[in-house]
N, C-alpha and C. Protein backbone atom coordinates (compact mmCIF):
# COMPACT_ATOMS: atom_id res chain seq x y z
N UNK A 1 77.07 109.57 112.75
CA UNK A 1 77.40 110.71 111.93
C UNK A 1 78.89 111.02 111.98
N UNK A 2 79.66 111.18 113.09
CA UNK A 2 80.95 111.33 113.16
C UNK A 2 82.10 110.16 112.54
N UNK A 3 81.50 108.98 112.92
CA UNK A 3 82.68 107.41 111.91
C UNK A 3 82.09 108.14 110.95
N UNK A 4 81.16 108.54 109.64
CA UNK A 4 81.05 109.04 108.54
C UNK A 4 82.00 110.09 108.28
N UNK A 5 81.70 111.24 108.98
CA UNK A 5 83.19 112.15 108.72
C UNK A 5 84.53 111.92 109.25
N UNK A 6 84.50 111.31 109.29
CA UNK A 6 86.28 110.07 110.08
C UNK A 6 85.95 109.80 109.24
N UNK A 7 85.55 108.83 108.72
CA UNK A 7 86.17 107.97 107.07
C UNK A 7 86.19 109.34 105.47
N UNK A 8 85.40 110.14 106.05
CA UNK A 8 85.33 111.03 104.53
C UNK A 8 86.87 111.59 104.93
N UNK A 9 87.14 111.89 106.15
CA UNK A 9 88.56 112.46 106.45
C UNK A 9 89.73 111.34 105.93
N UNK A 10 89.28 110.41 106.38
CA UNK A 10 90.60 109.39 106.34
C UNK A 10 90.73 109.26 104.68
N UNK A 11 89.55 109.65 103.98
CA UNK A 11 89.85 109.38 102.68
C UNK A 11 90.44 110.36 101.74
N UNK A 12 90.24 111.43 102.02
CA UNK A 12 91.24 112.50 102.17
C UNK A 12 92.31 112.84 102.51
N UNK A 13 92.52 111.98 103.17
CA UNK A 13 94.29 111.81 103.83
C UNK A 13 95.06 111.76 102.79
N UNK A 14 96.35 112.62 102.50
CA UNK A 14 97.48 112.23 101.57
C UNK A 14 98.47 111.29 101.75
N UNK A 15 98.59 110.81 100.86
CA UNK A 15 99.96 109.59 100.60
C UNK A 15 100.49 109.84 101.05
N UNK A 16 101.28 109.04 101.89
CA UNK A 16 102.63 109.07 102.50
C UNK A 16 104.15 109.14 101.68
N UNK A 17 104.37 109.92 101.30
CA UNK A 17 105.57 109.41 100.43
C UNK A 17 106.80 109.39 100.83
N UNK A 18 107.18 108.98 101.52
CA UNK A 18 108.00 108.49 102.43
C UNK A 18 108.39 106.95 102.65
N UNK A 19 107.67 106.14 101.74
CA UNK A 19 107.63 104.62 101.98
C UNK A 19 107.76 103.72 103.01
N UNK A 20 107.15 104.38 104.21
CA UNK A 20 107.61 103.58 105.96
C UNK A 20 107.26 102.23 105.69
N UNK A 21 107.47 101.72 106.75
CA UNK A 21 106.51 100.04 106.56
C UNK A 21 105.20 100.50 107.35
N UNK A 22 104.95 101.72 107.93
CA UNK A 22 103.42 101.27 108.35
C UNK A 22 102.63 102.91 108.12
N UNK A 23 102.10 102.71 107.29
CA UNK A 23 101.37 103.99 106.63
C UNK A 23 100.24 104.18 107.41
N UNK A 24 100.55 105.41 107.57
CA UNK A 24 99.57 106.45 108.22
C UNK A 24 97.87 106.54 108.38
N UNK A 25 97.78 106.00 107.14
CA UNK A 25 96.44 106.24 106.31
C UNK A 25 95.64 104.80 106.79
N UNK A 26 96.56 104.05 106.66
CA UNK A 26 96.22 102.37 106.79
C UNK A 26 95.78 101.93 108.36
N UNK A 27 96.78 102.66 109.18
CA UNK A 27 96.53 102.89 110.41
C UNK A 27 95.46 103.62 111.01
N UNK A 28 94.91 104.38 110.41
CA UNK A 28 93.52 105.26 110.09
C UNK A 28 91.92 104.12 110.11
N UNK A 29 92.50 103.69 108.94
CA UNK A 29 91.53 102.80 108.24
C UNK A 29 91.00 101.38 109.66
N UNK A 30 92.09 101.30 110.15
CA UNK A 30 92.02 100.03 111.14
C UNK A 30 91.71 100.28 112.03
N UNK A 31 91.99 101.71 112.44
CA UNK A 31 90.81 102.17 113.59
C UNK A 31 89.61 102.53 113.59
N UNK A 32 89.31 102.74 112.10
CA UNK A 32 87.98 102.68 111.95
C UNK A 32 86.80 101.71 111.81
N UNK A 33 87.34 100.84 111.34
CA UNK A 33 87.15 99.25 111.55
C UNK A 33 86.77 98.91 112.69
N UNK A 34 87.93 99.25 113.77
CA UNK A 34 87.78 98.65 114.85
C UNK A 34 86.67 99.99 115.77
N UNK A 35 86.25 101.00 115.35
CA UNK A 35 84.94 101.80 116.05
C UNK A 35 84.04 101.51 115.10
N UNK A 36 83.79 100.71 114.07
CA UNK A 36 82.88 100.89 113.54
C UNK A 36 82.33 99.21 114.04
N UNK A 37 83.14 98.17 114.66
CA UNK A 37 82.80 96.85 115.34
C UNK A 37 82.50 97.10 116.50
N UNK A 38 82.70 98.11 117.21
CA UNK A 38 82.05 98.24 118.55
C UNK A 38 83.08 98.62 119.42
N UNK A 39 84.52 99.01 119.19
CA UNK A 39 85.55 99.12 120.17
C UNK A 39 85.69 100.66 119.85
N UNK A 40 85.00 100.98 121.18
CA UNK A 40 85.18 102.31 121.02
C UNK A 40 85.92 103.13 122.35
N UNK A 41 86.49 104.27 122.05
CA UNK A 41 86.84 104.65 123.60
C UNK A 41 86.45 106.21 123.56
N UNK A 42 85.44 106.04 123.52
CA UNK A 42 84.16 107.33 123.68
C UNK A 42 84.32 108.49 122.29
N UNK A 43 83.07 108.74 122.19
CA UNK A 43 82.77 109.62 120.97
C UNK A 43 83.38 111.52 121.62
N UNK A 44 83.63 111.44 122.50
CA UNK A 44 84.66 113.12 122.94
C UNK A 44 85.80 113.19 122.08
N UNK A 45 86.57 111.76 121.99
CA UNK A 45 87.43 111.32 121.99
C UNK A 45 87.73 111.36 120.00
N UNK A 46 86.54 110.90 119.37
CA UNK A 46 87.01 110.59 118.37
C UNK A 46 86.17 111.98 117.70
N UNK A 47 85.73 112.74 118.71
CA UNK A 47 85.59 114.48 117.66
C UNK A 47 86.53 115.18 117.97
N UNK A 48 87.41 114.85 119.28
CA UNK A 48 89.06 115.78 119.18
C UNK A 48 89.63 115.09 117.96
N UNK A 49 89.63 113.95 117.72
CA UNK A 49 90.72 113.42 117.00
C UNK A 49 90.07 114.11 115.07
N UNK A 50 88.69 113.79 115.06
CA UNK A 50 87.82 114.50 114.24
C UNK A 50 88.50 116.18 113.69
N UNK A 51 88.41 116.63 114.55
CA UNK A 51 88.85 118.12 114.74
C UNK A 51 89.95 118.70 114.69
N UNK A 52 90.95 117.45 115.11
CA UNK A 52 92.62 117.67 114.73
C UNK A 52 92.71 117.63 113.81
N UNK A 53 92.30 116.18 113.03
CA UNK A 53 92.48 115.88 111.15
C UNK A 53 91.74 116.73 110.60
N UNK A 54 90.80 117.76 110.72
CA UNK A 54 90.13 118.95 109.49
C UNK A 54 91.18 119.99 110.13
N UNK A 55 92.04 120.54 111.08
CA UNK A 55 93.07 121.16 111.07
C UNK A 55 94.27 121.00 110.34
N UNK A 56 94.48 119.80 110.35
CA UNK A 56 95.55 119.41 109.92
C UNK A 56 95.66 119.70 108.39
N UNK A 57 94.08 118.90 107.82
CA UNK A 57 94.11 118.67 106.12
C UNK A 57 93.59 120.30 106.12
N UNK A 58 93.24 121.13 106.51
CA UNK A 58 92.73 122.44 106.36
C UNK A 58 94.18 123.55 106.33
N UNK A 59 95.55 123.18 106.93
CA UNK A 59 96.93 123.52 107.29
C UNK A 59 96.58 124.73 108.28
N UNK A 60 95.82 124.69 109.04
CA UNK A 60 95.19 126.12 109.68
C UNK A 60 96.43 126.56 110.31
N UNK A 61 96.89 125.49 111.20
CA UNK A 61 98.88 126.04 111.67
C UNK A 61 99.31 127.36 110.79
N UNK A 62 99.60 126.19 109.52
CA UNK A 62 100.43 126.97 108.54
C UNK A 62 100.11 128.51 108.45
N UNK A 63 98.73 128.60 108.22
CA UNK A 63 98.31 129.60 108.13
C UNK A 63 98.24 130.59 109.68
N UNK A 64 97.98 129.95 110.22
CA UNK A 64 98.14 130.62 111.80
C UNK A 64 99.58 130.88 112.08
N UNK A 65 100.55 130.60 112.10
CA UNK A 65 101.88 131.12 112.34
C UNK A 65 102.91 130.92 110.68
N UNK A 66 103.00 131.82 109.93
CA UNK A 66 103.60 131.65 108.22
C UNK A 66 105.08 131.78 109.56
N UNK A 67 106.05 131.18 108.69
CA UNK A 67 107.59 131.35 108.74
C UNK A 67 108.38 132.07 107.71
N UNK A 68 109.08 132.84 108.32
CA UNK A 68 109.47 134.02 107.44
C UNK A 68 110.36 133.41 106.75
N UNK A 69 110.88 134.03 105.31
CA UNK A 69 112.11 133.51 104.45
C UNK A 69 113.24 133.50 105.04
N UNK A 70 113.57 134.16 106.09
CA UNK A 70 114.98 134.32 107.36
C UNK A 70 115.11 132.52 107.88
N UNK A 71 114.05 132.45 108.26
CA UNK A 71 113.99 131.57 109.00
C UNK A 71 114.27 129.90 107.89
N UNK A 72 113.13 130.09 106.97
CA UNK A 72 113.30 129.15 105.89
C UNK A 72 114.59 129.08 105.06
N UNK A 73 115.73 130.09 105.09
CA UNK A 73 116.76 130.29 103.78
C UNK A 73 117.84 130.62 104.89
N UNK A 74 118.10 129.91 105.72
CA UNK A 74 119.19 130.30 106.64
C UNK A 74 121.08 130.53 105.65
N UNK A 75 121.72 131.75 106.09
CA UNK A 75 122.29 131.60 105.75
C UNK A 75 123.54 130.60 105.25
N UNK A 76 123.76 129.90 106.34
CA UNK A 76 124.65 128.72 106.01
C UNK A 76 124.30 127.86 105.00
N UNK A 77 123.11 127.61 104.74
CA UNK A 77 122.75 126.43 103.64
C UNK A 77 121.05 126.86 103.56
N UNK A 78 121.12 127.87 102.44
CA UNK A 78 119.68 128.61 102.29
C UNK A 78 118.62 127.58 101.19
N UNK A 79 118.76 126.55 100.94
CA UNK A 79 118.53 125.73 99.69
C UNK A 79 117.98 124.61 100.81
N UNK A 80 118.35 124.15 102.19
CA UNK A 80 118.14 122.90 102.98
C UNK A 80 116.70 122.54 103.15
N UNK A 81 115.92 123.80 103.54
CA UNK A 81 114.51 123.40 103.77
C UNK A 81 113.74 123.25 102.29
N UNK A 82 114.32 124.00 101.25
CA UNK A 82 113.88 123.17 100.13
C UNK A 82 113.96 122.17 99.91
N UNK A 83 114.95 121.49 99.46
CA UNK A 83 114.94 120.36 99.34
C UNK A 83 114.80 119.28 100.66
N UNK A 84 114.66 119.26 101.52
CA UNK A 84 114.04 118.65 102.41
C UNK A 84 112.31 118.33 102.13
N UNK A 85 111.89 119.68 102.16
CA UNK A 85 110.65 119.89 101.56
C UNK A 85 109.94 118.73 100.07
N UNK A 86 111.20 118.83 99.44
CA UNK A 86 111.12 117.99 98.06
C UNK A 86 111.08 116.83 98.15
N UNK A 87 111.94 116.24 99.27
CA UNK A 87 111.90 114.81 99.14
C UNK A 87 111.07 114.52 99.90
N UNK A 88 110.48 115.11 101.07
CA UNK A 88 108.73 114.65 101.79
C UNK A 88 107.92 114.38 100.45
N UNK A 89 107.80 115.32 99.68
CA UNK A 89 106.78 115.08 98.98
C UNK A 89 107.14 113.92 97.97
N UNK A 90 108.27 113.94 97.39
CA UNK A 90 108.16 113.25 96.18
C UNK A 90 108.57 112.22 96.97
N UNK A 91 109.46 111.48 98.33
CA UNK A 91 109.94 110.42 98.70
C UNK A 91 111.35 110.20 98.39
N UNK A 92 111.81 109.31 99.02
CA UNK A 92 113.38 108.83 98.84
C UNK A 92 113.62 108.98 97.51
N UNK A 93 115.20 109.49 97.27
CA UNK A 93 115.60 109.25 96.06
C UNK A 93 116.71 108.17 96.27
N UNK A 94 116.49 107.19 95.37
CA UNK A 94 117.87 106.10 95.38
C UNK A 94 119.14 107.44 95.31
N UNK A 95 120.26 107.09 95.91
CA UNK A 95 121.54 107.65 96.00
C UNK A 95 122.25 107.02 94.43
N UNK A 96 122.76 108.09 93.84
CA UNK A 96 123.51 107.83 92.19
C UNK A 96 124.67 107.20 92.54
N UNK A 97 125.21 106.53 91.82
CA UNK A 97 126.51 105.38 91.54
C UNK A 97 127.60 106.10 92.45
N UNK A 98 128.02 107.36 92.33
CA UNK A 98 128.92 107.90 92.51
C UNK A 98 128.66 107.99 94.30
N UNK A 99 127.30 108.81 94.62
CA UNK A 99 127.35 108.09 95.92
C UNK A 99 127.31 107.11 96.77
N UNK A 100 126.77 105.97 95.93
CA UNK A 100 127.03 104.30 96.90
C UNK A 100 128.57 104.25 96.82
N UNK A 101 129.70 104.80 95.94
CA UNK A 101 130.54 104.53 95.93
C UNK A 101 131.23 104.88 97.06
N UNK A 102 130.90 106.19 97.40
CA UNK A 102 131.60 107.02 98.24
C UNK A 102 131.13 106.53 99.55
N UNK A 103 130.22 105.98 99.83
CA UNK A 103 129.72 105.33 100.79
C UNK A 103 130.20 104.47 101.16
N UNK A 104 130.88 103.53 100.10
CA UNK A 104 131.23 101.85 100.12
C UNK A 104 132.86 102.57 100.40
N UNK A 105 133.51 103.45 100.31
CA UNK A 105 134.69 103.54 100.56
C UNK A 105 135.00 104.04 102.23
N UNK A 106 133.97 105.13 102.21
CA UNK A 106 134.35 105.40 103.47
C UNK A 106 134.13 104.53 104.31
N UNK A 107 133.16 103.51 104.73
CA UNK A 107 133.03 102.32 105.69
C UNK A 107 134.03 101.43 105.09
C-alpha cells in the first residue's frame, strides 16, 4: 500500500526547471524500482520519507511560517527574491548578446 502512494507521490512531483544533469523526479523513480525489486531499507523508513513528500507537495512550511514583505523586498534590491523566484520556475535564461559580450571582455 505505501510503494502505491510513493509512486502516486512521485508522480506528482513537479518538473525540475532548472535543467541539472540528474533530476529529482528520476531519482525518485529509481528508488522505487529498486523497493519495488526487493531492496528495501525498512517500511518506517519509506513512510517518513512518504510523509515528508505530502509536506512538501502540500507546502505546509510555507504555510506554517508565511515571510513577511520586509523580509521578501529588502531594501537594497527589493525586486531580488522575485526574480530569483522566476527563474526557479521558468529555468535558466540564455544571457543576451550584450551580456556574453561583457563577459568575454572582462575575462
Amino acid at each position: 500500500m505505501s510503494l502505491k502512494r510513493y509512486a502516486s507521490l512521485i508522480d506528482t512531483w513537479p518538473k525540475d526547471a532548472l535543467k541539472r544533469q540528474i533530476d529529482f523526479k528520476a531519482l525518485l523513480k529509481d528508488d522505487l524500482a529498486a523497493r519495488q525489486n526487493g531492496e528495501t531499507e525498512g517500511i518506517l523508513r519509506l513512510e517518513l520519507q512518504i510523509k515528508s513528500m505530502e509536506e512538501l507537495l502540500d507546502s505546509r512550511y510555507r504555510k506554517l511560517y508565511p515571510v513577511s514583505d520586509k523580509l521578501m523586498k529588502p531594501a537594497g534590491k527589493p525586486d531580488y527574491y522575485a526574480l530569483l523566484t522566476k527563474e526557479i520556475e521558468n529555468g535558466p535564461v540564455e544571457p543576451t548578446f550584450w551580456q556574453r559580450v561583457k563577459i568575454f571582455v572582462s575575462n
